[in-house]
C-alpha atoms as a PDB file:
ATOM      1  CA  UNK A   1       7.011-115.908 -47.627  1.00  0.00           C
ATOM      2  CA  UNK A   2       9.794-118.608 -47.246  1.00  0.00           C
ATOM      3  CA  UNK A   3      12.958-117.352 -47.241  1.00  0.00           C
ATOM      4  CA  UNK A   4      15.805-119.696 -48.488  1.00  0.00           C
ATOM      5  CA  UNK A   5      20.053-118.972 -48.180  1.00  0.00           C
ATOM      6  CA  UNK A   6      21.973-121.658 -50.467  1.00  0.00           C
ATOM      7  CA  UNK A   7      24.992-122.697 -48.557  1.00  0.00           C
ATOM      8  CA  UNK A   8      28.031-124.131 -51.299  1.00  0.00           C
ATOM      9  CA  UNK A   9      29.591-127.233 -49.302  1.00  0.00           C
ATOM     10  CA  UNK A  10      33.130-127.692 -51.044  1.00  0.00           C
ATOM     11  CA  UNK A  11      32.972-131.336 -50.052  1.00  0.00           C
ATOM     12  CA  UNK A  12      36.484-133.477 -49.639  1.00  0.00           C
ATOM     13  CA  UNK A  13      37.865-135.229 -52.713  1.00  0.00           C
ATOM     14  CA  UNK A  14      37.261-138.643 -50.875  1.00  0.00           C
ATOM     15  CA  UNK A  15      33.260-137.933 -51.176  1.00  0.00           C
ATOM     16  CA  UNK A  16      32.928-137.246 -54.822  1.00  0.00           C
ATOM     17  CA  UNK A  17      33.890-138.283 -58.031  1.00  0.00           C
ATOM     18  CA  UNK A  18      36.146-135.645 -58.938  1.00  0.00           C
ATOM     19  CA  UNK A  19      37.198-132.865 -56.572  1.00  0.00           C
ATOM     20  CA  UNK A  20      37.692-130.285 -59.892  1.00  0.00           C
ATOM     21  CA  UNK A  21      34.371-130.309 -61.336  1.00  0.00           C
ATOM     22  CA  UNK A  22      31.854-131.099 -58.372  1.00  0.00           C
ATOM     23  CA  UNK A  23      30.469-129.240 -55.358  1.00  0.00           C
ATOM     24  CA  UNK A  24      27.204-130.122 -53.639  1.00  0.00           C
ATOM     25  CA  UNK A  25      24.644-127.331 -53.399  1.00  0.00           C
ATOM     26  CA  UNK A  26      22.947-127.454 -49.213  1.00  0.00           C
ATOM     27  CA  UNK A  27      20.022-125.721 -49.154  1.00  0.00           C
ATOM     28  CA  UNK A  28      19.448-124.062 -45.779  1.00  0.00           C
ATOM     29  CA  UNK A  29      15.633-123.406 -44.760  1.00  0.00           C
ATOM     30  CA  UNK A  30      15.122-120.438 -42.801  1.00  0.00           C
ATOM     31  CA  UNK A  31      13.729-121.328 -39.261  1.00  0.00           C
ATOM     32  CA  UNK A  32      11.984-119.117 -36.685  1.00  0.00           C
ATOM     33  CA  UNK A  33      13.503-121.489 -33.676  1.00  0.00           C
ATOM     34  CA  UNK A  34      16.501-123.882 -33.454  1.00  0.00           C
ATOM     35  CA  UNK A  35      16.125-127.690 -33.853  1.00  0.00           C
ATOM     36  CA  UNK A  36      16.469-129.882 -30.970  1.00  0.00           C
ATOM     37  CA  UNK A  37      19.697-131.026 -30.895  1.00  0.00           C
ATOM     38  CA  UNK A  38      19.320-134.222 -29.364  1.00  0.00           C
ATOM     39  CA  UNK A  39      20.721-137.305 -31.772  1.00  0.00           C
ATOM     40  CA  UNK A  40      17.905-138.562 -33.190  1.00  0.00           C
ATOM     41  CA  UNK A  41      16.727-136.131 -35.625  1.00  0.00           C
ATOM     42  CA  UNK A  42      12.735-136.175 -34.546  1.00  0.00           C
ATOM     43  CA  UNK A  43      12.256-132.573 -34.820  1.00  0.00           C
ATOM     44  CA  UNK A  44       9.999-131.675 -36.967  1.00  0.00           C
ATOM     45  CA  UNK A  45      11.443-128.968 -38.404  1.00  0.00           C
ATOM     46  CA  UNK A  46      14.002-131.478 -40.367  1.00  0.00           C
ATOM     47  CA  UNK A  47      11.176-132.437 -42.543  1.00  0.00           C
ATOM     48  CA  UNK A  48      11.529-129.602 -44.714  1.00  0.00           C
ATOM     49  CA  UNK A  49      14.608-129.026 -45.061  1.00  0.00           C
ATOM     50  CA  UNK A  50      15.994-130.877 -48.874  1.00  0.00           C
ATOM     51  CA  UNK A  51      17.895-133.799 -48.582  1.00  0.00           C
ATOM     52  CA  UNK A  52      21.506-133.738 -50.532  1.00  0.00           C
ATOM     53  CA  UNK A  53      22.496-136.902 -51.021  1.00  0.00           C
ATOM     54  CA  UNK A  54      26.317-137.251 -51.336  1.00  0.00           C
ATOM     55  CA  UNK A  55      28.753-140.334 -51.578  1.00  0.00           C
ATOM     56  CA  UNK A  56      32.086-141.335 -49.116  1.00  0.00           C
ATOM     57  CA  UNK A  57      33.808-143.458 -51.399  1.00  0.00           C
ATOM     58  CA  UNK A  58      36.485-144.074 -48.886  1.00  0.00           C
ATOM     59  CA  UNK A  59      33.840-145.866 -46.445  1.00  0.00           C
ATOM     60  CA  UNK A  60      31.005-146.634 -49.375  1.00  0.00           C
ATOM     61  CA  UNK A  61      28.566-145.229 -48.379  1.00  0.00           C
ATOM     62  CA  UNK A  62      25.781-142.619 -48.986  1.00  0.00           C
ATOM     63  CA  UNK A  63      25.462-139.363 -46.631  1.00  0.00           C
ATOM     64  CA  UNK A  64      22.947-137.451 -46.200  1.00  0.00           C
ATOM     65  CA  UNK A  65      22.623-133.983 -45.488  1.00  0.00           C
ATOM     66  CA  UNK A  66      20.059-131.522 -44.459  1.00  0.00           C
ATOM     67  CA  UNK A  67      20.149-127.853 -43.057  1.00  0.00           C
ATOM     68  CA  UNK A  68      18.133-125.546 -40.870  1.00  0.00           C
ATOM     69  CA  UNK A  69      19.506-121.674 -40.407  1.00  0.00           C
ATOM     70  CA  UNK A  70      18.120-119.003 -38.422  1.00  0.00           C
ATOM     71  CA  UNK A  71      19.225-115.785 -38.268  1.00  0.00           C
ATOM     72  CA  UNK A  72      22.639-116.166 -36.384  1.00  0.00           C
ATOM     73  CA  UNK A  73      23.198-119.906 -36.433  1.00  0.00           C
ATOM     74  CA  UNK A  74      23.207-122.716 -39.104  1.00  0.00           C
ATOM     75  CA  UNK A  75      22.312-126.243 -38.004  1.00  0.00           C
ATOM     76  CA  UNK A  76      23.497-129.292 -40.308  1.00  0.00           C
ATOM     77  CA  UNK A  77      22.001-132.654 -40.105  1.00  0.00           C
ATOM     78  CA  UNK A  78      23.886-135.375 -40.975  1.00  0.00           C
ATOM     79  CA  UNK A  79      22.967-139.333 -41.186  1.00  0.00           C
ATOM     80  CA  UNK A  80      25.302-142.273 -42.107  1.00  0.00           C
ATOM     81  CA  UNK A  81      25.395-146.322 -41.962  1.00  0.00           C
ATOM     82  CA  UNK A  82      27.368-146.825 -38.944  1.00  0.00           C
ATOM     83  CA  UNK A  83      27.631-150.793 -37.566  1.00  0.00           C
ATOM     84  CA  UNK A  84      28.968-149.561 -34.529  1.00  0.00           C
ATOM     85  CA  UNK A  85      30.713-146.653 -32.650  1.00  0.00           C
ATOM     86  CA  UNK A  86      34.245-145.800 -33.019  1.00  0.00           C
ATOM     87  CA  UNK A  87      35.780-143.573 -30.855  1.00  0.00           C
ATOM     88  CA  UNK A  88      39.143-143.952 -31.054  1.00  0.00           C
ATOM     89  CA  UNK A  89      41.518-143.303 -33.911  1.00  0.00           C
ATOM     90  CA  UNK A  90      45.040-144.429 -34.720  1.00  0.00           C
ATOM     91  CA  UNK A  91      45.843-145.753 -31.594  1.00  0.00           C
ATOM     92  CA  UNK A  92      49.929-146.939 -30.835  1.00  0.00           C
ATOM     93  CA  UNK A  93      50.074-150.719 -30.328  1.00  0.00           C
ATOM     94  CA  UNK A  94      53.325-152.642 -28.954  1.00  0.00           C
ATOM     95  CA  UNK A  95      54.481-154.666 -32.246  1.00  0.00           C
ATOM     96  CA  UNK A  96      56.685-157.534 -30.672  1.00  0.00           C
ATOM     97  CA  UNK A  97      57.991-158.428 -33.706  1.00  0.00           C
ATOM     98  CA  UNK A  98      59.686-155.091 -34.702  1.00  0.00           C
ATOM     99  CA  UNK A  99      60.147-153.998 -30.789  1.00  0.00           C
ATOM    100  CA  UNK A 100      58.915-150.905 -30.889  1.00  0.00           C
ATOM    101  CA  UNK A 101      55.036-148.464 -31.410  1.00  0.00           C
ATOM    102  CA  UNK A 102      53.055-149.098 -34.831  1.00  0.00           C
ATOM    103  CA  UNK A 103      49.862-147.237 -35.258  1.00  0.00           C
ATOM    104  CA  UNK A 104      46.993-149.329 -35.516  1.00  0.00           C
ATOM    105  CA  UNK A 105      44.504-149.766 -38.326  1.00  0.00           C
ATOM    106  CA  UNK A 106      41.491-147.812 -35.829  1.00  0.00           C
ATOM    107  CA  UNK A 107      39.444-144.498 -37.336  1.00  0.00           C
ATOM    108  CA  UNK A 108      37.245-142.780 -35.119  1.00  0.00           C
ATOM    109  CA  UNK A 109      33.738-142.014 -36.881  1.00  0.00           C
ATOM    110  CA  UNK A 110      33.998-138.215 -38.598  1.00  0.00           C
ATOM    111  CA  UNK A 111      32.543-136.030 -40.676  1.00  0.00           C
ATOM    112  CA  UNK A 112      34.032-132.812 -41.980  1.00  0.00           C
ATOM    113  CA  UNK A 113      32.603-130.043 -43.760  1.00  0.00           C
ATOM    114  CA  UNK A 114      34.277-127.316 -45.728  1.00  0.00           C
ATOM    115  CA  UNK A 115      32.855-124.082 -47.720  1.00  0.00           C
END
């Protein structure tokens, strides 16, 4: 028999419609061994874990999240529209005009999960 825990993601205001009334429900699948954790997802093992399906509205665009659990460790898979890779995040440029530091407009890719 399958055995299933339900992991409650309290997911940022930014990501759904209204942070008062909405949580997303993660289902974790119980696993006997630990998914390769390798940046491609290919295990197979991600297969069947559900997909929950949730929206950034600050970047527009959909996330999706999966989870694996065994019986110490929980393993979340996430997978995002990303054009490129962004590594660095409010960096301090040299504004000439106003002689002195201004943050720039960079934001390092992220994702944060609370429950």
């Amino acid at each position: 028999m399958k055995r299933t825990a339900v992991l409650v993601l309290v997911v940022m205001a930014a990501l759904i419609p209204s942070a008062a009334s909405a949580a997303g429900e993660l289902i974790s699948i119980s696993t006997t061994a630990a998914p390769v954790i390798d940046g491609r997802a290919a295990d197979p093992a991600w297969k069947s874990a559900p997909v929950l399906v949730t929206h950034d509205r600050v970047a527009d665009v959909d996330i999706e999240l999966r989870s694996l659990h065994t019986g110490s460790e929980i393993f979340i898979l996430a997978r995002y529209p990303d054009p490129d890779e962004s590594r660095a995040h409010k960096l301090w440029h040299w504004d000439q005009a106003k002689g002195m530091y201004v943050q720039g407009p960079e934001r390092e890719d992220a994702l944060v999960i609370k429950w």
